[in-house]
Protein backbone atom coordinates (compact mmCIF):
# COMPACT_ATOMS: atom_id res chain seq x y z
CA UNK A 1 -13.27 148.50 100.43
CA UNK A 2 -11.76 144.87 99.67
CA UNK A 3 -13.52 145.43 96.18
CA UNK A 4 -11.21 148.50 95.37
CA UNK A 5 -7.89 147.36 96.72
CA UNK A 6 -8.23 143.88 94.76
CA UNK A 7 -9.24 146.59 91.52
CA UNK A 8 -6.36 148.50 92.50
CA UNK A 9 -3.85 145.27 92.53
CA UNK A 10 -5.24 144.01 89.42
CA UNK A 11 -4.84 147.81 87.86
CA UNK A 12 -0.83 147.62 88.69
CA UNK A 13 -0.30 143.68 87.51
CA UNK A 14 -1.69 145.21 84.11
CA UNK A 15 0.28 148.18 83.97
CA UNK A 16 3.22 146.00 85.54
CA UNK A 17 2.42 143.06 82.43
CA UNK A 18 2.21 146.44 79.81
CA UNK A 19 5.63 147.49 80.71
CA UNK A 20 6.97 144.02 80.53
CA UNK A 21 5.56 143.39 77.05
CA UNK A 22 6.82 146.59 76.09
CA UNK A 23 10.52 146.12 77.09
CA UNK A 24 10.41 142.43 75.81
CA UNK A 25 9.63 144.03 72.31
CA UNK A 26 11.81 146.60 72.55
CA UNK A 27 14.78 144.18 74.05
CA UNK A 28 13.49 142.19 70.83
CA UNK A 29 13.91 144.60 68.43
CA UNK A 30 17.39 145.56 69.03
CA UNK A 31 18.94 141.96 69.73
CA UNK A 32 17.08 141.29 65.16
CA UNK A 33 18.36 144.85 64.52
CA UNK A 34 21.82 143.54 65.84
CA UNK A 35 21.95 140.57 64.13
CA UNK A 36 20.62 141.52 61.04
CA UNK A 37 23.64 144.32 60.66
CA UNK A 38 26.19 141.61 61.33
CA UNK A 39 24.14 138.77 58.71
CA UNK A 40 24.19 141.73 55.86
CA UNK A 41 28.26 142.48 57.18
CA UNK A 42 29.46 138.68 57.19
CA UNK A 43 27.23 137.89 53.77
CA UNK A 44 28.94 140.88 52.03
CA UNK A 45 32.60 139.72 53.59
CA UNK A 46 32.40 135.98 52.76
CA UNK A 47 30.81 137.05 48.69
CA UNK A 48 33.84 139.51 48.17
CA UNK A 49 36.61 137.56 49.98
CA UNK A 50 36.10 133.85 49.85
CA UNK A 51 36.57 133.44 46.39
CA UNK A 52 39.88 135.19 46.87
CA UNK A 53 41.39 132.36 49.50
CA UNK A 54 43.15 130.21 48.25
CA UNK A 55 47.03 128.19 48.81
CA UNK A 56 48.86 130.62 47.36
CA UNK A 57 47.02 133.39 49.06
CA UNK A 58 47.51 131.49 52.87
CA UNK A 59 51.26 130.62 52.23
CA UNK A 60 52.36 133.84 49.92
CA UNK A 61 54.65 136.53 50.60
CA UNK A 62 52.76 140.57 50.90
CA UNK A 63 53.37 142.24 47.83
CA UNK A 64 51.90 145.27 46.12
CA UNK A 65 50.42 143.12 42.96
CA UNK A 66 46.82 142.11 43.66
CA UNK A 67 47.33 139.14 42.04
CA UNK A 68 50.03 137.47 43.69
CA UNK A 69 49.53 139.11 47.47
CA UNK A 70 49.18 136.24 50.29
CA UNK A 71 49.21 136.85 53.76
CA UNK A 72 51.68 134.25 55.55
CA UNK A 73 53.93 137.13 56.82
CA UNK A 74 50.59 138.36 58.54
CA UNK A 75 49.03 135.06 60.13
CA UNK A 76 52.55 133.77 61.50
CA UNK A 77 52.85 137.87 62.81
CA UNK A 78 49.59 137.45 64.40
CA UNK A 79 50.45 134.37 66.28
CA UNK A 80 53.88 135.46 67.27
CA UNK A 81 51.97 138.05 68.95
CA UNK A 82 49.43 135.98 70.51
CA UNK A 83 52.30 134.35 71.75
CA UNK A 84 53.55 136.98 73.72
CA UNK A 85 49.92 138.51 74.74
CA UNK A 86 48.63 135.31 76.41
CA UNK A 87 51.32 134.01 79.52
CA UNK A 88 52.30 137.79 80.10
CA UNK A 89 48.24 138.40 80.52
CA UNK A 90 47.40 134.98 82.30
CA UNK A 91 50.11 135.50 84.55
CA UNK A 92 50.19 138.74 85.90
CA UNK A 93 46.25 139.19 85.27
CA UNK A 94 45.64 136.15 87.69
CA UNK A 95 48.24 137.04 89.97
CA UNK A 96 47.38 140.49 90.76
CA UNK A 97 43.50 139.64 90.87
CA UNK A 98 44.62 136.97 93.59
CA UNK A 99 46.79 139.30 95.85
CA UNK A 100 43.68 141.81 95.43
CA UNK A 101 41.07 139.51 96.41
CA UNK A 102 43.05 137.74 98.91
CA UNK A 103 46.53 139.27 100.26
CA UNK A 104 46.22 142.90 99.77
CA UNK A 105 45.16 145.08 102.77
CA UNK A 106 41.61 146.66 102.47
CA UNK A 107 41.73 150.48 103.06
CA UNK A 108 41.96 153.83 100.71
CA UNK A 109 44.69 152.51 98.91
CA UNK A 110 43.09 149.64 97.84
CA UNK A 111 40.24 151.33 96.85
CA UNK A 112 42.38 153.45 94.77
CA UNK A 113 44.15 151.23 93.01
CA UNK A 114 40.81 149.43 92.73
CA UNK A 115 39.29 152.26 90.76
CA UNK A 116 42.80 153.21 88.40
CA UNK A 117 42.61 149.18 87.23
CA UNK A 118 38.63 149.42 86.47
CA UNK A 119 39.17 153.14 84.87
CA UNK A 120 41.82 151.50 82.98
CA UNK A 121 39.71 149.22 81.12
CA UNK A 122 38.24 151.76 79.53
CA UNK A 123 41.36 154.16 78.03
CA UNK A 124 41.36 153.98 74.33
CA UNK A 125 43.55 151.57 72.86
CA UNK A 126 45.99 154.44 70.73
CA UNK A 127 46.88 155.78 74.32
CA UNK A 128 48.52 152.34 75.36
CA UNK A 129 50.40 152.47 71.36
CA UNK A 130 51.85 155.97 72.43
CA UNK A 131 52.84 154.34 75.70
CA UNK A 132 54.26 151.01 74.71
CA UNK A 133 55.79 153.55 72.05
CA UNK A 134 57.46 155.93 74.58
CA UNK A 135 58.78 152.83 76.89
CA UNK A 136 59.42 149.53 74.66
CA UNK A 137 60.44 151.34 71.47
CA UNK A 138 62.10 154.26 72.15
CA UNK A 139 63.10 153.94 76.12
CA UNK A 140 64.18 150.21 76.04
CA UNK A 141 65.44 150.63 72.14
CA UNK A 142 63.90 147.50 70.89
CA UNK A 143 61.89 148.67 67.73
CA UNK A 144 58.70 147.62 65.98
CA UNK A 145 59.45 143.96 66.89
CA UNK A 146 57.32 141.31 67.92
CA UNK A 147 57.96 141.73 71.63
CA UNK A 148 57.25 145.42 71.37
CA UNK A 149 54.00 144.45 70.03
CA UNK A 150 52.94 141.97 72.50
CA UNK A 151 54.36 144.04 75.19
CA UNK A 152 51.76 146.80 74.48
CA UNK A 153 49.18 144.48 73.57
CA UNK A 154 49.26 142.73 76.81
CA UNK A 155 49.05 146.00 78.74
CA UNK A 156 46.07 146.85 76.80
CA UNK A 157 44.53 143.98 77.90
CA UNK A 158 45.78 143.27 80.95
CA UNK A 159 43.11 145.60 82.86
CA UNK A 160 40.50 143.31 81.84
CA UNK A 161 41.84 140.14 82.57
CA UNK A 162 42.35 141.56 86.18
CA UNK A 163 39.13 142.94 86.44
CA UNK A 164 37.17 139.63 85.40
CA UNK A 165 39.41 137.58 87.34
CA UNK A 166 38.75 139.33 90.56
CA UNK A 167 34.87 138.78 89.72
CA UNK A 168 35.46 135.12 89.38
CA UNK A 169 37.45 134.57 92.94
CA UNK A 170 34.67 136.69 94.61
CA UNK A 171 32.24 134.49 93.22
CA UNK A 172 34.25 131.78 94.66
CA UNK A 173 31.58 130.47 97.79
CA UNK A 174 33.02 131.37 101.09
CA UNK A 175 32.18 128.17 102.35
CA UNK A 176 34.64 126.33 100.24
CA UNK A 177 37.96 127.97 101.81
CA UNK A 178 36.70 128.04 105.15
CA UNK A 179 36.39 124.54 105.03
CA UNK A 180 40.06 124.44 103.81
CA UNK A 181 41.09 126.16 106.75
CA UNK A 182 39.42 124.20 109.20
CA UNK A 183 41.16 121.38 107.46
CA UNK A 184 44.56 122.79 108.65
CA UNK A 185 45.22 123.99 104.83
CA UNK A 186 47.53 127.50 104.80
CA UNK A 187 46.51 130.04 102.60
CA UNK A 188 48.40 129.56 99.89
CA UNK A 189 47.29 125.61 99.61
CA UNK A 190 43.74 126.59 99.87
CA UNK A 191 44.12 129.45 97.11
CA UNK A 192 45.77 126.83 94.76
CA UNK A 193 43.58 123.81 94.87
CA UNK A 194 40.14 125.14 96.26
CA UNK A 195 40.14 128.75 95.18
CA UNK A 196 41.79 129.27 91.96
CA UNK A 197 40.72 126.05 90.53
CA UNK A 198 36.78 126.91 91.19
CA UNK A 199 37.61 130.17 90.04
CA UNK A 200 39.21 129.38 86.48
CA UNK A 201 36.25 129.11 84.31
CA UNK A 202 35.47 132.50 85.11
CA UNK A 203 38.79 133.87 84.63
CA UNK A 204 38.52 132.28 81.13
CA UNK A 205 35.84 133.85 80.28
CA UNK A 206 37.38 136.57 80.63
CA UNK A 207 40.62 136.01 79.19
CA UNK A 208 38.90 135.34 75.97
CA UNK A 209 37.43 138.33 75.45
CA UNK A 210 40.68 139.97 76.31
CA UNK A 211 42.50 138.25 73.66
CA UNK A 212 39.66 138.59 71.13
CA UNK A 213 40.04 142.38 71.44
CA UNK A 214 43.82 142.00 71.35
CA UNK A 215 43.94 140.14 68.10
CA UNK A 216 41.51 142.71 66.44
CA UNK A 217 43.26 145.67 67.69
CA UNK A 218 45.09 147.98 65.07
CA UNK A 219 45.35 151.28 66.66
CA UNK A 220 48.03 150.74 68.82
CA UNK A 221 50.60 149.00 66.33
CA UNK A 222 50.03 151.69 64.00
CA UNK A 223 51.35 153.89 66.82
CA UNK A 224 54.32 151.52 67.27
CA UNK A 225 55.10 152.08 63.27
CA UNK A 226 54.19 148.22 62.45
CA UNK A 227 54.77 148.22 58.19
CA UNK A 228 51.70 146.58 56.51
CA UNK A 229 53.67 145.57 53.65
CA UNK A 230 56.63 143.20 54.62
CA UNK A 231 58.18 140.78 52.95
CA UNK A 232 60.28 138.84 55.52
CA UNK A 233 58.33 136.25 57.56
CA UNK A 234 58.91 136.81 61.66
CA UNK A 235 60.99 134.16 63.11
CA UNK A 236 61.33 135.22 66.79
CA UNK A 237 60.52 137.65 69.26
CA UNK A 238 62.97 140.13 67.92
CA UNK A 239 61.80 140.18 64.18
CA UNK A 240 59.62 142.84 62.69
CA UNK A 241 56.09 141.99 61.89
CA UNK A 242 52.59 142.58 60.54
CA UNK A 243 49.34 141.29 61.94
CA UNK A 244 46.10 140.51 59.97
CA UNK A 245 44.35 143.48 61.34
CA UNK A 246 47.22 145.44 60.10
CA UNK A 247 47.10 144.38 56.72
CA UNK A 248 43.12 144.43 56.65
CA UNK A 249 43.55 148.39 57.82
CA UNK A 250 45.97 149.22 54.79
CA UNK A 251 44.06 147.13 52.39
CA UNK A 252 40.65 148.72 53.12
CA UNK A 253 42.15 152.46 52.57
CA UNK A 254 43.68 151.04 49.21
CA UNK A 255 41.09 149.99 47.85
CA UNK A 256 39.95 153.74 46.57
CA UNK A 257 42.45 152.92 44.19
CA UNK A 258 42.32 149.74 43.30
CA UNK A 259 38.73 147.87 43.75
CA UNK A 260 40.55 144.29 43.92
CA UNK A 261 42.19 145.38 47.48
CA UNK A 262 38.98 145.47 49.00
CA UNK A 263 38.42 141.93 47.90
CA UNK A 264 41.49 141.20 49.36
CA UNK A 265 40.72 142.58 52.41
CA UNK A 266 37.56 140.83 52.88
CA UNK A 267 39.45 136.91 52.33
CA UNK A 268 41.70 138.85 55.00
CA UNK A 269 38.68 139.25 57.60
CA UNK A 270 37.94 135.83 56.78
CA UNK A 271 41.23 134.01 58.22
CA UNK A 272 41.08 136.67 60.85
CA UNK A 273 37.59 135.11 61.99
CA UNK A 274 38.53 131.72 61.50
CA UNK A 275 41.65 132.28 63.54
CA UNK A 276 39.79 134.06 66.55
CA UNK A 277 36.99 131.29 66.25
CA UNK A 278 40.03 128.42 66.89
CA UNK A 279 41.39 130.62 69.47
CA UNK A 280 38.04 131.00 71.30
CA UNK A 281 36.96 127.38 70.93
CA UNK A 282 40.26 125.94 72.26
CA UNK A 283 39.76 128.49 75.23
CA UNK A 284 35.82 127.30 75.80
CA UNK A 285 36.77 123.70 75.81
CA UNK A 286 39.22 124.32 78.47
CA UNK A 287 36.98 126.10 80.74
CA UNK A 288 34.19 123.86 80.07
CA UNK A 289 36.52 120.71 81.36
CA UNK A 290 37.40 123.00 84.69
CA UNK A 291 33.51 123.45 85.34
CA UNK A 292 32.74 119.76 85.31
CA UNK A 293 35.33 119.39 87.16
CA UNK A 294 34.88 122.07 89.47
């Protein structure tokens, strides 16, 4: 009897080791199918385009001339937009994921406004263009300008800022603001030096990926009527703009005309990676200061 239970317990380890190989092969295979796509995407990117970069290309005006197209009036769009996007995110992402977590009531309301911000996350992007459309352009009057653009962009975002920050103050040990409070701390003192401090790596981890998707996002400036070719840089929040995506988009479908478009496009995808890789590594550095700290 012992003899076929311990043949039965070594039967299921077996099968139990099988199914492990098999999903660690499987898990294998996509993570080299992955990265093989994006080797063969960045190789073919960096051959067409990085012969193509150059000063006069980073500081020169859009024009419709191959040859003497630069992309200045794109990067400074960009980062007027970025601008915009990242306090209007950080601030009302943090704040509403703190009166969530810690002020708001719990009941069916809160459940329901729980599930519209998660749901939210996942709208498509061109549905927030038609709304930052219908209510900063046309309702408010103020155009395809920069603060149009960041407006939308930061609602767009905005969903997942909230949702990641409320992940990072529930992850937050409970142990740590109890102790505040037995220390006669109110709740706002113990939510601004024990909570939200402990909590910030976390909700910059996920304010990164919000503003990676933001500064790759075309769909919803192309609702707003943002030109790709424009020869005026942006000086302030009320100026009309581009954005490298923008310029990438227009560039790509112009290229069934003229092949050199699609090298331009490519050096275009380059500074567009180089400026989300400063962006990101900026961001990192600051969270990973908060966790040794925290």
């Amino acid at each position: 009897m012992k003899y076929m239970e311990s043949d039965q317990v070594l039967k299921k380890m077996n099968r139990r080791i099988l199914y492990n190989n098999l999903f660690k092969g499987v898990f294998f295979l996509a993570t080299t199918v992955g990265i093989i796509v994006l080797a063969i995407l960045l190789i073919q990117v960096f051959t067409e385009g990085i012969g193509y970069i150059n000063v006069n290309f980073l500081s020169g005006r859009l024009s419709t001339d191959p040859d003497h197209a630069g992309i200045m009036g794109a990067i400074l769009g960009t980062l007027w937009l970025m601008a915009v996007v990242i306090p209007i995110t950080m601030l009302l992402g943090v704040c509403t994921a703190i009166y969530n977590e810690l002020y708001a009531k719990q009941g069916k309301a809160q459940s329901v406004i729980q599930t519209n911000i998660a749901n939210l996350a996942g709208v498509p992007s061109i549905v927030y263009g038609i709304l930052g459309m219908t209510i900063f352009v046309r309702t408010l009057g103020l155009g395809s300008v920069v603060l149009a653009g960041g407006l939308t962009m930061s609602l767009l975002v905005l969903p997942i800022v909230i949702v990641s920050s409320q992940e990072a103050i529930r992850a937050v040990p409970q142990h740590l603001s109890e102790a505040s409070f037995g220390l006669g701390a109110t709740k706002w003192q113990t939510v601004k030096n024990i909570i939200l401090p402990a909590a910030l790596p976390g909700i910059l981890t996920g304010t990164i990926l919000a503003l990676s998707r933001a500064i790759g996002e075309t769909a919803p400036l192309v609702v707003l009527g943002i030109p790709a070719l424009l020869i005026p840089f942006p000086g302030g929040l009320f100026d009309r703009f581009t954005v490298l995506p923008m310029q990438i988009y227009y560039w790509t479908l112009d290229a069934s005309l003229v092949d050199e478009y699609a090298n331009l496009a490519s050096a275009t995808i380059i500074v567009l990676l180089f400026m989300l890789f400063l962006l990101n590594s900026t961001a990192i550095i600051i969270r990973n200061k908060f966790q040794k700290r925290y």
